[in-house]
Structures are given as structure tokens and as C-alpha cells.
N, C-alpha and C. Protein backbone atom coordinates (compact mmCIF):
# COMPACT_ATOMS: atom_id res chain seq x y z
N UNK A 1 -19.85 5.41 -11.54
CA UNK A 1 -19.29 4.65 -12.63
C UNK A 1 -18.04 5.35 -13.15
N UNK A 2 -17.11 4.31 -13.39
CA UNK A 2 -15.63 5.06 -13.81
C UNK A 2 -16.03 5.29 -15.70
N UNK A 3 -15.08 6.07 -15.78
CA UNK A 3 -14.87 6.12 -17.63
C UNK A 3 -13.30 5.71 -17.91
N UNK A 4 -12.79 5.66 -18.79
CA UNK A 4 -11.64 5.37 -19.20
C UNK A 4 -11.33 5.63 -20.76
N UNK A 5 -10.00 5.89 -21.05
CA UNK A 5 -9.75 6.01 -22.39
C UNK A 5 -8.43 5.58 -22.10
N UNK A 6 -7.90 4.14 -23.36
CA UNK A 6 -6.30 3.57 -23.50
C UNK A 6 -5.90 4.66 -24.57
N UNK A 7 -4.64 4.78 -24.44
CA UNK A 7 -4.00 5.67 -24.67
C UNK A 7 -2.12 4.94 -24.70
N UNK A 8 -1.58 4.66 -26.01
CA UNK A 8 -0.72 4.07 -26.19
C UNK A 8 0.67 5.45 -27.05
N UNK A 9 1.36 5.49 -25.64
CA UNK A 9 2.79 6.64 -26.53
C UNK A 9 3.65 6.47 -26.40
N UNK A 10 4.09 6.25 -27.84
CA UNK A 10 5.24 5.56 -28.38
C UNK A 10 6.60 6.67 -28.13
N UNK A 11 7.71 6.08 -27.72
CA UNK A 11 8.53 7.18 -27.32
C UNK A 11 9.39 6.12 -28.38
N UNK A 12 10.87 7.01 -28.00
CA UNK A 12 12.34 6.53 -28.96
C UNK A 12 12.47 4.81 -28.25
N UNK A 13 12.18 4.43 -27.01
CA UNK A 13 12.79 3.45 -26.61
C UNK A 13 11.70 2.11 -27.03
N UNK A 14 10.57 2.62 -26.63
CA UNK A 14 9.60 1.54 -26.70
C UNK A 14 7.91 2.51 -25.86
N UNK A 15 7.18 2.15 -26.10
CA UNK A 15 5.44 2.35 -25.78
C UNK A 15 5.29 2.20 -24.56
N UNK A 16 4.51 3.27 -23.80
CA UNK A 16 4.02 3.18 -22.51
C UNK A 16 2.69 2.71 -23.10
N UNK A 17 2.15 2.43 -21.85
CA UNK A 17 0.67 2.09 -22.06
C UNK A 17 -0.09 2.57 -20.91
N UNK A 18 -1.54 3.41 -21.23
CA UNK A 18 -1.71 4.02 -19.90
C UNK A 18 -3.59 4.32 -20.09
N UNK A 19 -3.79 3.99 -19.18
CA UNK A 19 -5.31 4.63 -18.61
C UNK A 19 -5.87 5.49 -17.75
N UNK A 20 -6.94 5.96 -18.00
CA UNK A 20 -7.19 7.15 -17.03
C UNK A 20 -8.39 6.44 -16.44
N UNK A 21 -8.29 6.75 -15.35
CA UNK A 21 -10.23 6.18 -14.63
C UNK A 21 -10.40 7.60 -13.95
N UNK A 22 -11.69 7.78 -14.67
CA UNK A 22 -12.76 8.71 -13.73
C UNK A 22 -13.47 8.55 -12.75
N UNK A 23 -13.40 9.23 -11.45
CA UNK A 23 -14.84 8.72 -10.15
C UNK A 23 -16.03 9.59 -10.81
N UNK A 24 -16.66 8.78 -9.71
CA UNK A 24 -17.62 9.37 -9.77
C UNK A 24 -17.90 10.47 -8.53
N UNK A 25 -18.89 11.29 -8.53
CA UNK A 25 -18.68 12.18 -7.53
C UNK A 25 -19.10 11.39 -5.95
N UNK A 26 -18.68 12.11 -4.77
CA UNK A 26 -18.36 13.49 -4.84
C UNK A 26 -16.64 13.59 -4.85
N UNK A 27 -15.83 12.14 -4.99
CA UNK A 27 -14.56 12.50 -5.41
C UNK A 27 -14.09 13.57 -6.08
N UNK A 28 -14.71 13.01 -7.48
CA UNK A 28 -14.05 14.33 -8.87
C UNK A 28 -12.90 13.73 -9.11
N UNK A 29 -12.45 12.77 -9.03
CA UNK A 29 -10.92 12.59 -9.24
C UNK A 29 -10.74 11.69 -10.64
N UNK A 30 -9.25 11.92 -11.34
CA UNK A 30 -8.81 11.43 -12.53
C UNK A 30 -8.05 10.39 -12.25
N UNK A 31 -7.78 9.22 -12.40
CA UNK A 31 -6.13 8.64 -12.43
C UNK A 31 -5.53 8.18 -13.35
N UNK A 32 -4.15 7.91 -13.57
CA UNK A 32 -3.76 7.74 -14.79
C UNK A 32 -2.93 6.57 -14.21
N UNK A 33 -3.26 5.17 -14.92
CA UNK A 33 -1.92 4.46 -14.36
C UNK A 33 -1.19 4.08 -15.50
N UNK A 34 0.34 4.04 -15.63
CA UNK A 34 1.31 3.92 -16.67
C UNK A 34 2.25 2.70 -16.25
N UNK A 35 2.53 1.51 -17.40
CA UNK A 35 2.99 0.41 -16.74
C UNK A 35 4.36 0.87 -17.13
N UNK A 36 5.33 0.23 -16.68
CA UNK A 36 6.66 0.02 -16.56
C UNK A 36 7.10 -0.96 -17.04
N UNK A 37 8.74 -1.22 -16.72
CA UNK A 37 9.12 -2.17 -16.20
C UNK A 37 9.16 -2.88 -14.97
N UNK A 38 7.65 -3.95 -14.87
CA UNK A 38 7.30 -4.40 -13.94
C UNK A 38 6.86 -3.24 -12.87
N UNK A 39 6.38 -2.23 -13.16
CA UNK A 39 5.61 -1.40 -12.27
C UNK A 39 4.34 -0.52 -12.94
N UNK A 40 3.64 -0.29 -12.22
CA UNK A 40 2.41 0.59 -12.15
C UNK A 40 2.63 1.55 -12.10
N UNK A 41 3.03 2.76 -12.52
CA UNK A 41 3.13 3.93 -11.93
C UNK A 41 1.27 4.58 -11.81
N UNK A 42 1.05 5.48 -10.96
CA UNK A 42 -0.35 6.25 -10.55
C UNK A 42 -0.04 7.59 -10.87
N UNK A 43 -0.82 8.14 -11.36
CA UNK A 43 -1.22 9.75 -11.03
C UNK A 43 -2.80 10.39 -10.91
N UNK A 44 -3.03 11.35 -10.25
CA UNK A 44 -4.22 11.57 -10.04
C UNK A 44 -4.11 13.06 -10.09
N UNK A 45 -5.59 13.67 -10.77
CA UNK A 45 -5.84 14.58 -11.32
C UNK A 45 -6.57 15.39 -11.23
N UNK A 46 -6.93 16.39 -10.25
CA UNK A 46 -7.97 17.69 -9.78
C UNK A 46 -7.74 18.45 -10.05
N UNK A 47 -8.74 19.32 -10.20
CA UNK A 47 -9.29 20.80 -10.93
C UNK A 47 -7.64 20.91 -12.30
N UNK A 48 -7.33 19.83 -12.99
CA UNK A 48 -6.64 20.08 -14.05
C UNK A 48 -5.17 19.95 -13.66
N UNK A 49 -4.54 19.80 -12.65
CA UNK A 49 -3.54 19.08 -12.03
C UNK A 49 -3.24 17.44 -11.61
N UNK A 50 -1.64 17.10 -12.35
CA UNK A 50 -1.67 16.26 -12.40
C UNK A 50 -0.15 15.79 -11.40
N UNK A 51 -0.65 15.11 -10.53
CA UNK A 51 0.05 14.83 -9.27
C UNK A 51 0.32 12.99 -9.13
N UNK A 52 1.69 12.72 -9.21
CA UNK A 52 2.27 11.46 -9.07
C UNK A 52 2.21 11.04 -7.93
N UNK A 53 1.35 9.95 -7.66
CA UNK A 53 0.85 9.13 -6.71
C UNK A 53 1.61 8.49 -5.79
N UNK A 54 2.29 7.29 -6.78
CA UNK A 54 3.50 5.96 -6.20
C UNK A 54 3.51 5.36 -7.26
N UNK A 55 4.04 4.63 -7.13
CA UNK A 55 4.46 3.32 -8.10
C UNK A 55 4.11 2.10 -7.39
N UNK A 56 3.74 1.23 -7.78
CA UNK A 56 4.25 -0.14 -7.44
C UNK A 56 4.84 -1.13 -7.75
N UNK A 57 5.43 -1.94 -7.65
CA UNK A 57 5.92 -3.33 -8.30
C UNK A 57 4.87 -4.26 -8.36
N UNK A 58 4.67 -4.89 -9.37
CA UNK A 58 3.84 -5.81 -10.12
C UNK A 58 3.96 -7.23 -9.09
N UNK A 59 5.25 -7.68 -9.58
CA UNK A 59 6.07 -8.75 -8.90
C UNK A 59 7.56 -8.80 -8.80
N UNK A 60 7.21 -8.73 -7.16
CA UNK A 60 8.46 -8.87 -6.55
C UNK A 60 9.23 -9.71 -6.79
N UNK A 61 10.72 -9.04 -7.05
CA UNK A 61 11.97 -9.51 -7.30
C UNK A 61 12.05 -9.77 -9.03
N UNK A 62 11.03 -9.98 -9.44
CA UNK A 62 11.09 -9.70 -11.35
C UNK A 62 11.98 -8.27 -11.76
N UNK A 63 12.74 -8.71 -12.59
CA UNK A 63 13.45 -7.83 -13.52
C UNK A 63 12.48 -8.36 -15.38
N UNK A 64 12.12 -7.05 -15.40
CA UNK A 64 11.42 -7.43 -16.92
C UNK A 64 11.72 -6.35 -17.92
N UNK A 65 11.15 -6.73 -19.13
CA UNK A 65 11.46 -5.75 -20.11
C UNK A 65 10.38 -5.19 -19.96
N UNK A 66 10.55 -3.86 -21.30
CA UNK A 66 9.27 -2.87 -20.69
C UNK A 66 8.06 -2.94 -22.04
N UNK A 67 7.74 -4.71 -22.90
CA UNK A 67 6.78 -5.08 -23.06
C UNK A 67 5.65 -5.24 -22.29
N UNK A 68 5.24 -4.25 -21.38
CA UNK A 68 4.09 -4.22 -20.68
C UNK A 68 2.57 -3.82 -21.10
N UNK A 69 1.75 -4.49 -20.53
CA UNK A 69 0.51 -4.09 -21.89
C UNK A 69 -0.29 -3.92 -19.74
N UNK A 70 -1.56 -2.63 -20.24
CA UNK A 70 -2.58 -2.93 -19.60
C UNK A 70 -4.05 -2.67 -19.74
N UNK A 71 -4.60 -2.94 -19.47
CA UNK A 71 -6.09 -3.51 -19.94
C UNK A 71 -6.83 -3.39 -18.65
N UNK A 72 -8.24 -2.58 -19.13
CA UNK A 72 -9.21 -1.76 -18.04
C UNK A 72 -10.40 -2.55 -18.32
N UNK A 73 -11.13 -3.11 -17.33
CA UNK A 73 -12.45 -3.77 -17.99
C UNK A 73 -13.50 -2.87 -18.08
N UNK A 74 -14.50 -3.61 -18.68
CA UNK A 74 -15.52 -2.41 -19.01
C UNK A 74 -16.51 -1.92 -17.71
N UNK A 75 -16.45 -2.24 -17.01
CA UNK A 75 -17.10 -1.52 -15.47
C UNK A 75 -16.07 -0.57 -15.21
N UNK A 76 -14.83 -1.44 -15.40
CA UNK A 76 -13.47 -0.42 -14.80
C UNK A 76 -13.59 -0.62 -13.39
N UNK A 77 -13.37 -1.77 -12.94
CA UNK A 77 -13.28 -2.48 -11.76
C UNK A 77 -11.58 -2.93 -11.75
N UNK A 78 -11.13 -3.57 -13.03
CA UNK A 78 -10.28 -4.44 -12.61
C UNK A 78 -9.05 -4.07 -13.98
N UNK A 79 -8.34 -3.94 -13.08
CA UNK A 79 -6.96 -3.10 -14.25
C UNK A 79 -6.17 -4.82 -14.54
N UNK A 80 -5.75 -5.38 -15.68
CA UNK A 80 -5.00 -6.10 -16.29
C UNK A 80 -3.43 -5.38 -16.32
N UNK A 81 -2.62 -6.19 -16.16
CA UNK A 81 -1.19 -6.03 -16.52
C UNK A 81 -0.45 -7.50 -16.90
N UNK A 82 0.67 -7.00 -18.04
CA UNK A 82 1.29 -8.29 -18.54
C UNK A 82 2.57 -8.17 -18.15
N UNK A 83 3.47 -8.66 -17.47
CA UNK A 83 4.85 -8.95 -17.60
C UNK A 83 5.70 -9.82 -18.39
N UNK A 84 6.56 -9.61 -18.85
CA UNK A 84 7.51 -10.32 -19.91
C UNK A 84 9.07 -9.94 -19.08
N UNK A 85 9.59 -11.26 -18.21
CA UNK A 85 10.98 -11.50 -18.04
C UNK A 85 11.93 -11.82 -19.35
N UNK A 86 11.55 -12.02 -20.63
CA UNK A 86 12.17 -12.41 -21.37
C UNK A 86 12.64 -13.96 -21.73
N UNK A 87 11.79 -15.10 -20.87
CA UNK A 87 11.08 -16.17 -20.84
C UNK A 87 9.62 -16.62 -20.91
N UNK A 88 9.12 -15.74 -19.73
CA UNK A 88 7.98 -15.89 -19.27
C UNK A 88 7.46 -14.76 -18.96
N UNK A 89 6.32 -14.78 -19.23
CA UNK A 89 4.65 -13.49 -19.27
C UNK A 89 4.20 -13.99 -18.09
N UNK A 90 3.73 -13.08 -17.44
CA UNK A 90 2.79 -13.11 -16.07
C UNK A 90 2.06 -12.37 -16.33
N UNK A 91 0.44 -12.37 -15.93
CA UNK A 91 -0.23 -11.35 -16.43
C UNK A 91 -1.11 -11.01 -14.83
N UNK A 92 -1.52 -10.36 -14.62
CA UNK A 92 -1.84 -9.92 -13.50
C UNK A 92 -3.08 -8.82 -13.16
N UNK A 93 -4.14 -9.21 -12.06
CA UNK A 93 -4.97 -8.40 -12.01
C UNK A 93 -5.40 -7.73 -10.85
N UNK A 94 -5.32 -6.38 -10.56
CA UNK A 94 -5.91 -5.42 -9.83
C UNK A 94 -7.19 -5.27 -9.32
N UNK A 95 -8.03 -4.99 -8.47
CA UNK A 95 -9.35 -4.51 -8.25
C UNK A 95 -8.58 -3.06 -8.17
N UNK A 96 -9.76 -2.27 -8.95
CA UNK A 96 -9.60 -0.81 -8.57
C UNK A 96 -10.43 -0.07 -8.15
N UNK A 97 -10.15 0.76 -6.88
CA UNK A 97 -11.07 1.01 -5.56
C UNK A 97 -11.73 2.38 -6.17
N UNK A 98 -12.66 2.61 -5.50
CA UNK A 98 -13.26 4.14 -6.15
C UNK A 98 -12.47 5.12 -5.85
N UNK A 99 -11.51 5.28 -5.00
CA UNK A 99 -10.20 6.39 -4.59
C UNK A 99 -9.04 5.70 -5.78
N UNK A 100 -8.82 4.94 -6.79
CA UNK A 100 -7.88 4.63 -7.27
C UNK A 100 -7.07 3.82 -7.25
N UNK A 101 -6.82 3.57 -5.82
CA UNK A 101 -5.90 2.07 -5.58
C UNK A 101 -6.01 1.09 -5.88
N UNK A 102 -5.24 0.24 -6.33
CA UNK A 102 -5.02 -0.36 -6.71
C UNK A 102 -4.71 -2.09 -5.72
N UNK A 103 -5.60 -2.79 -5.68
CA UNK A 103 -5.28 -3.95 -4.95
C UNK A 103 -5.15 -5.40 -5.72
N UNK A 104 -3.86 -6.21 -5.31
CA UNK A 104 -3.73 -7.15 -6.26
C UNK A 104 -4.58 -8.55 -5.87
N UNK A 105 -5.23 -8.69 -7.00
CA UNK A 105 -6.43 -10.05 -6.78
C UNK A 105 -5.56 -11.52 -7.20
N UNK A 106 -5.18 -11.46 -8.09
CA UNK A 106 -4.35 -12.78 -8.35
C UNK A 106 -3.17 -12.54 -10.12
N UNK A 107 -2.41 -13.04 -9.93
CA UNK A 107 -0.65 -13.07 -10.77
C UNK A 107 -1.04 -14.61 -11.18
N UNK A 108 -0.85 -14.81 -12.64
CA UNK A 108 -0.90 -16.17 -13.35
C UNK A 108 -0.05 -16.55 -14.61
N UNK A 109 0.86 -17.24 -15.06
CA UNK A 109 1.63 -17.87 -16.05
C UNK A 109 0.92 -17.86 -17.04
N UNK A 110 1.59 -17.37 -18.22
CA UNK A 110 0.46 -17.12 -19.59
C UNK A 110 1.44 -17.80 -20.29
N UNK A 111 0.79 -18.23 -21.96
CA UNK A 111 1.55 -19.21 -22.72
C UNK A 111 1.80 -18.30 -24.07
N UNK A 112 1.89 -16.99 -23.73
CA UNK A 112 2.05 -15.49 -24.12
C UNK A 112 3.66 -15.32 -24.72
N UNK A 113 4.21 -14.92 -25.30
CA UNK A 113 5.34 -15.51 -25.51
C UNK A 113 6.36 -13.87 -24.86
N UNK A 114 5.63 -13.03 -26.06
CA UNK A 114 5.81 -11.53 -25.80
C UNK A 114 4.93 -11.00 -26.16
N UNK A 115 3.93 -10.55 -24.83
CA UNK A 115 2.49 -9.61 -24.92
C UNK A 115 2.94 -8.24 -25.81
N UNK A 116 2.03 -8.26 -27.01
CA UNK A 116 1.99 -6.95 -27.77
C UNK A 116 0.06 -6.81 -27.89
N UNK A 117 -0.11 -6.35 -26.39
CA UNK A 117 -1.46 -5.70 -26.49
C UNK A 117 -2.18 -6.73 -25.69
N UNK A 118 -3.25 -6.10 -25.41
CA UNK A 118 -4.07 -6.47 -23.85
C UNK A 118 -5.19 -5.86 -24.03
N UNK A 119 -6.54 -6.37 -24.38
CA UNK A 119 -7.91 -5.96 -24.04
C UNK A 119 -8.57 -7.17 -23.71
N UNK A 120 -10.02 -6.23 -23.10
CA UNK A 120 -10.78 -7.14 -22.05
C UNK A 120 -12.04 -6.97 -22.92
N UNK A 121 -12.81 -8.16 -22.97
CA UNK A 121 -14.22 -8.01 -24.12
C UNK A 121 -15.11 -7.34 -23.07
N UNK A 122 -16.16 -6.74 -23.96
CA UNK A 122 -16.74 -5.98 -23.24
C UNK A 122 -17.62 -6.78 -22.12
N UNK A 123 -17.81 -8.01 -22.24
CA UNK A 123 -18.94 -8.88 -21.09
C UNK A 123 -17.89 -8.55 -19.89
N UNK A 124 -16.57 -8.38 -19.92
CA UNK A 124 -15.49 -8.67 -19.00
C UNK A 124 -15.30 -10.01 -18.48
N UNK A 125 -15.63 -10.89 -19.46
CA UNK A 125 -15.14 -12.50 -19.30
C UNK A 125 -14.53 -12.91 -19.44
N UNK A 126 -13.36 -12.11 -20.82
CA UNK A 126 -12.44 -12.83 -21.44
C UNK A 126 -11.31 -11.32 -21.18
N UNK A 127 -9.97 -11.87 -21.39
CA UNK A 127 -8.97 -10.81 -21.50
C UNK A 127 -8.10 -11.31 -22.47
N UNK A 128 -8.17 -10.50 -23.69
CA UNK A 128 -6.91 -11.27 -25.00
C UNK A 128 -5.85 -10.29 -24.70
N UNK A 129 -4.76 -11.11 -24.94
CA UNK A 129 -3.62 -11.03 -25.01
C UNK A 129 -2.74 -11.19 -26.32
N UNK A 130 -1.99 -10.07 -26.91
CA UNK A 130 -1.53 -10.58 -28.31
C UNK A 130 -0.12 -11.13 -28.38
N UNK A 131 0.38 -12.08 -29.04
CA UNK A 131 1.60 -12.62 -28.98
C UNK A 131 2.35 -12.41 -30.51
């Protein structure tokens, strides 16, 4: 079973938003993913070292602002992300593998205007989105 703690730091420009998932053994491993503009960044974390993974792009060919929100469900199966082009929110969801990776399940049009915040209820049925 993974653990997780959101963790929101506010810098001069604007708020990252970031989670950590724990494995379970005999991994031992930490990850931290931090959204972007329109990317995921990864890091992963042994015996107290913290080592940058990759990045990914959310969605290809999007240029977005860096209103990005993401949201861990409560198994910690499935990582949430929101994009904001500055029209339109896409919000988007991950399966996340017991090594960390990240695989994309399905990208959908939200009526979101500009996501300020992203949680998942604890049944993991619902995912709010704040506008």
C-alpha cells in the first residue's frame, strides 16, 4: 500500500503542487511528482536521496499556464492532473505503477474555468475541482 502527503509551495511566481507515494517493500522507494506547465516532473527517493526521474508532458503540443493542480486517490492508484491553456482545463488521469510510473488512462474537457485545487473523496468516486 502506497502513503502520500499533498504538499503545496508557494514560490514568487506561482504554487507547485506535489506528492510523494511510498512502496511498499521490498522496493523501499519514495516518489515525488511536481506538476508544471503541462508536465509531471518525477523524483524518487532511497536511503534519503533524492534523484530526478523525467518529466513528462501531460498533453502534447499544449502550451499552458502553470495553474496546475494534482490530486492522489486514496489507494494511491491514480494521480489526477488539471491543465489550464488559458481557455480551456483538461484534467487528466494516471494509473500509478508500484515502481512509480506513471501511465496515462484517459485526458477529458472540464467546465473548470481556472482549476485552483484538486482532491479526490476518499471512496475515490468523485474528483473536485475548484474554480
Amino acid at each position: 500500500m502506497h502513503r502520500t502527503i499533498g504538499i503545496g509551495i508557494p514560490t514568487a511566481l506561482y504554487a507547485f503542487t506535489m506528492f510523494v507515494a511510498t512502496s511498499t517493500a521490498p522496493l523501499r522507494a519514495q516518489w515525488l511528482y511536481m506538476a508544471g506547465s503541462n508536465t509531471i516532473q518525477q523524483y524518487e527517493s532511497r536511503a534519503g536521496v533524492l534523484t530526478f526521474v523525467g518529466s513528462r508532458t501531460i498533453i502534447p503540443g499544449w502550451v499552458t499556464f502553470p495553474e496546475n493542480e494534482l490530486a492522489l486517490d486514496a489507494r494511491h492508484n491514480v494521480l489526477y492532473t488539471t491543465n489550464w491553456n488559458g481557455t480551456t482545463t483538461i484534467i487528466s488521469a494516471f494509473r500509478v505503477a508500484q515502481d512509480g510510473t506513471l501511465t496515462l488512462i484517459d485526458s477529458l474537457r472540464s467546465t473548470v474555468h481556472i482549476p485552483d485545487g484538486a482532491i479526490v473523496d476518499p471512496t475515490g468516486r468523485f474528483l473536485y475541482v475548484g474554480d
